[in-house]
C-alpha atoms as a PDB file:
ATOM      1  CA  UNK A   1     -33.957 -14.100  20.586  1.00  0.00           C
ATOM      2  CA  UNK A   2     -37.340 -12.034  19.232  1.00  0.00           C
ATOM      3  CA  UNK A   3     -34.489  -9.031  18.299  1.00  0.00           C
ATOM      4  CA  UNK A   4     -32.220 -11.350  16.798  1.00  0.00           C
ATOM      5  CA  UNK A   5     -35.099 -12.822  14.634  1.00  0.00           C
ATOM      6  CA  UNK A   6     -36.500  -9.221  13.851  1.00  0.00           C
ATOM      7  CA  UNK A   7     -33.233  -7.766  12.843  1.00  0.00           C
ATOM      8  CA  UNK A   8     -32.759 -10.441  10.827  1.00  0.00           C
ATOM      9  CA  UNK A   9     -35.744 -10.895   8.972  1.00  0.00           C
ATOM     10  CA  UNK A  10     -35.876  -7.193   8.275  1.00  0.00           C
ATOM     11  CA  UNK A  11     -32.442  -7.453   7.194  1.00  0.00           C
ATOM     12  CA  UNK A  12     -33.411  -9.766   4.655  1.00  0.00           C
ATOM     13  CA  UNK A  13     -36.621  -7.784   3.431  1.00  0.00           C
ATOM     14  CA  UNK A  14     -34.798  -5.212   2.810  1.00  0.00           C
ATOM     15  CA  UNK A  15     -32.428  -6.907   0.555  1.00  0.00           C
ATOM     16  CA  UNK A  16     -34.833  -8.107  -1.232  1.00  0.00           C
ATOM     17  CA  UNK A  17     -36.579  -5.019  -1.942  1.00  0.00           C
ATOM     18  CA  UNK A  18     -33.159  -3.465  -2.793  1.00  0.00           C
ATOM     19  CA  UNK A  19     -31.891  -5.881  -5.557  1.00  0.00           C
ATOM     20  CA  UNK A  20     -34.778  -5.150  -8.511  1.00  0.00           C
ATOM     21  CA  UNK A  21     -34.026  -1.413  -8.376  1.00  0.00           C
ATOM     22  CA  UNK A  22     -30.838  -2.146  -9.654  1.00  0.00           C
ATOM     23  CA  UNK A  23     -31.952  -4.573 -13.079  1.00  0.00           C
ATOM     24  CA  UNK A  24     -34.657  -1.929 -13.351  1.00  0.00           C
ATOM     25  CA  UNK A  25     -31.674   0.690 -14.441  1.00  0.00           C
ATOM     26  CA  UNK A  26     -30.913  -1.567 -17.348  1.00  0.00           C
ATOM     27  CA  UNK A  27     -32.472  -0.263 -20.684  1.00  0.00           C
ATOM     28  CA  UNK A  28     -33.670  -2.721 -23.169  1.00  0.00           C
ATOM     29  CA  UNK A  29     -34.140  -0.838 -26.768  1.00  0.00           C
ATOM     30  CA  UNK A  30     -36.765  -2.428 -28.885  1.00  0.00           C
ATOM     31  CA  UNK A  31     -36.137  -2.282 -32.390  1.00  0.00           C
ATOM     32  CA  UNK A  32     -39.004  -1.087 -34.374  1.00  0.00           C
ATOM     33  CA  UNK A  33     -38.648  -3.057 -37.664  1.00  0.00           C
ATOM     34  CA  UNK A  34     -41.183  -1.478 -40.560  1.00  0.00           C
ATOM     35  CA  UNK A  35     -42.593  -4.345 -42.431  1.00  0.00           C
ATOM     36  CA  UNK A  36     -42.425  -4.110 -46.303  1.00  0.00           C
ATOM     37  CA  UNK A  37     -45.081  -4.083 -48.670  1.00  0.00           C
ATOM     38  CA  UNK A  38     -43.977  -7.416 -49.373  1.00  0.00           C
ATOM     39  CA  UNK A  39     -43.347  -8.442 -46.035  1.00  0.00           C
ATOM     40  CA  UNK A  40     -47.097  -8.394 -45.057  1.00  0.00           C
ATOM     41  CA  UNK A  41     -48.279  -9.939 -47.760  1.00  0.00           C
ATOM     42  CA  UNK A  42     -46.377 -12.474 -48.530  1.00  0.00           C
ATOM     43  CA  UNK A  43     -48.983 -15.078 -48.409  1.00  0.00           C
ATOM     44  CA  UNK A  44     -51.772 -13.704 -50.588  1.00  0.00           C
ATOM     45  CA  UNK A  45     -48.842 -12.149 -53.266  1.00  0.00           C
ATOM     46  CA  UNK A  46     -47.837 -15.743 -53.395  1.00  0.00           C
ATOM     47  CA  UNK A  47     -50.923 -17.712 -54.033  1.00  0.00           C
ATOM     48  CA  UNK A  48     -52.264 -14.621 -56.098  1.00  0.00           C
ATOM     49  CA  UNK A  49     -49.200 -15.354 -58.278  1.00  0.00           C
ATOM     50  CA  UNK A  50     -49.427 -18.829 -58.867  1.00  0.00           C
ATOM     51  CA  UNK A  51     -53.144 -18.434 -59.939  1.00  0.00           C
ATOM     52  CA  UNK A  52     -52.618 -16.198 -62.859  1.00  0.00           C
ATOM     53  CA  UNK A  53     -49.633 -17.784 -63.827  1.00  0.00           C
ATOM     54  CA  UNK A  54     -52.218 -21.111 -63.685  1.00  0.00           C
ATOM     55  CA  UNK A  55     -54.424 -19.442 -65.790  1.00  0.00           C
ATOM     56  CA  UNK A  56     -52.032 -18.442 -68.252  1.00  0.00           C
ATOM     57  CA  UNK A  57     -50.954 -21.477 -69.148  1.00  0.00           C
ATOM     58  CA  UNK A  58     -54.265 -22.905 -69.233  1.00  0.00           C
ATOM     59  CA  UNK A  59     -55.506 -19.871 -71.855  1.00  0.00           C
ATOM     60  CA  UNK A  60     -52.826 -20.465 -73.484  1.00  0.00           C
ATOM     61  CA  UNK A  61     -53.433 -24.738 -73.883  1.00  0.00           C
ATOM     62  CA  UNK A  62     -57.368 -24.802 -74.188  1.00  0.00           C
ATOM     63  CA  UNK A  63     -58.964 -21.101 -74.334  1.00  0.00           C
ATOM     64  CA  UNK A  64     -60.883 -20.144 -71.828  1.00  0.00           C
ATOM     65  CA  UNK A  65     -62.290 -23.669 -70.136  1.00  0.00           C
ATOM     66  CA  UNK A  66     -58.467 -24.141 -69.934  1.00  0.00           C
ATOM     67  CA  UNK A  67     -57.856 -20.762 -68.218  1.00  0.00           C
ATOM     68  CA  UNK A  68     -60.118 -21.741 -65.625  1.00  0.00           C
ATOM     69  CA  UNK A  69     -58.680 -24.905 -64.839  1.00  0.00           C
ATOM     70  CA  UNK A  70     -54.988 -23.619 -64.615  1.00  0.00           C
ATOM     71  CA  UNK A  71     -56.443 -20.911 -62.330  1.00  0.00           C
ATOM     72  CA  UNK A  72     -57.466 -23.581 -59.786  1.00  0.00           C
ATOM     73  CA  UNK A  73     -54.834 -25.772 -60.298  1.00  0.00           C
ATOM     74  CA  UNK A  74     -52.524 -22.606 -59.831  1.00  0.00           C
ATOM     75  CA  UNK A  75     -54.208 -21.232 -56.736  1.00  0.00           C
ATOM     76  CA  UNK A  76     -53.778 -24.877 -55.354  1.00  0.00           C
ATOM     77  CA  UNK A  77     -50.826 -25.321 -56.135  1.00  0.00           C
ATOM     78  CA  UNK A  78     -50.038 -22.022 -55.135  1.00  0.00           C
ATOM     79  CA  UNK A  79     -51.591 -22.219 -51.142  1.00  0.00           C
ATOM     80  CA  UNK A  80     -50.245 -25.866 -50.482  1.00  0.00           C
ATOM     81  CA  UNK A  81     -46.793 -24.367 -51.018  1.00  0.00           C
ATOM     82  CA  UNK A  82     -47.516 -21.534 -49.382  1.00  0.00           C
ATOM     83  CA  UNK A  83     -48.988 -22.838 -46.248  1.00  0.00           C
ATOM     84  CA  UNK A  84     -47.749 -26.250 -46.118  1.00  0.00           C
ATOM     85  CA  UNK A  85     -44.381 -26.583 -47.851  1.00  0.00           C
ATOM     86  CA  UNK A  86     -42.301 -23.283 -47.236  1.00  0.00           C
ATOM     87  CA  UNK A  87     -40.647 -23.084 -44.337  1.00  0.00           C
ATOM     88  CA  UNK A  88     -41.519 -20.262 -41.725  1.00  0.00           C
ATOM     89  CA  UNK A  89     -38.428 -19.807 -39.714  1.00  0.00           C
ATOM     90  CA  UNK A  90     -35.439 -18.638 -41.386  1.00  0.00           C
ATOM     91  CA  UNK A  91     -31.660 -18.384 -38.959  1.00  0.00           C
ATOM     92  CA  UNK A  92     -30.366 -15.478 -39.096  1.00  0.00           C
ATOM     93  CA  UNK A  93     -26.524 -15.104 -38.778  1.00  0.00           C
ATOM     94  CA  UNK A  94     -25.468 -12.562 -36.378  1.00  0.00           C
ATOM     95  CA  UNK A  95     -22.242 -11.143 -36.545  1.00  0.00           C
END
């Protein structure tokens, strides 16, 4: 009965130990995607943007009192959409 139990469990160790080797073969490429100027910074091109565009409108409405005003009210405007409004995850098809 101890051989029988033995055998056995050795038989099943050794199964065990056997079945990885075989997944480990696979290869899994990882695709190294280079980011674009744009890409990385998004955020900062964004609110950046919206601020002088703020400010230009501002200038252009009430000199340069009004230039600073649009400048906030463009960098606000500018980081709520950016951080709050746009969305993050974008599907991709896949053909």
């Amino acid at each position: 009965m101890r051989r029988v139990l033995a055998s056995l469990l050795i038989t099943l160790m050794l199964m065990f130990t056997l079945a990885p080797i075989g997944s480990a073969q696979t290869r899994r490429h990882r695709r190294r995607h280079s980011r674009t100027f744009w890409q990385k910074h998004r955020d900062k091109l964004t609110v950046a943007g919206t601020t002088v565009a703020g400010a230009g409108v501002g200038g252009l409405g009430a000199g340069k009192k009004g230039a600073l005003v649009g400048a906030g009210a463009g960098a606000g405007t500018g980081a709520l959409y950016t951080y709050k409004i746009r969305k993050r995850h974008q599907h991709r098809r896949r053909y």
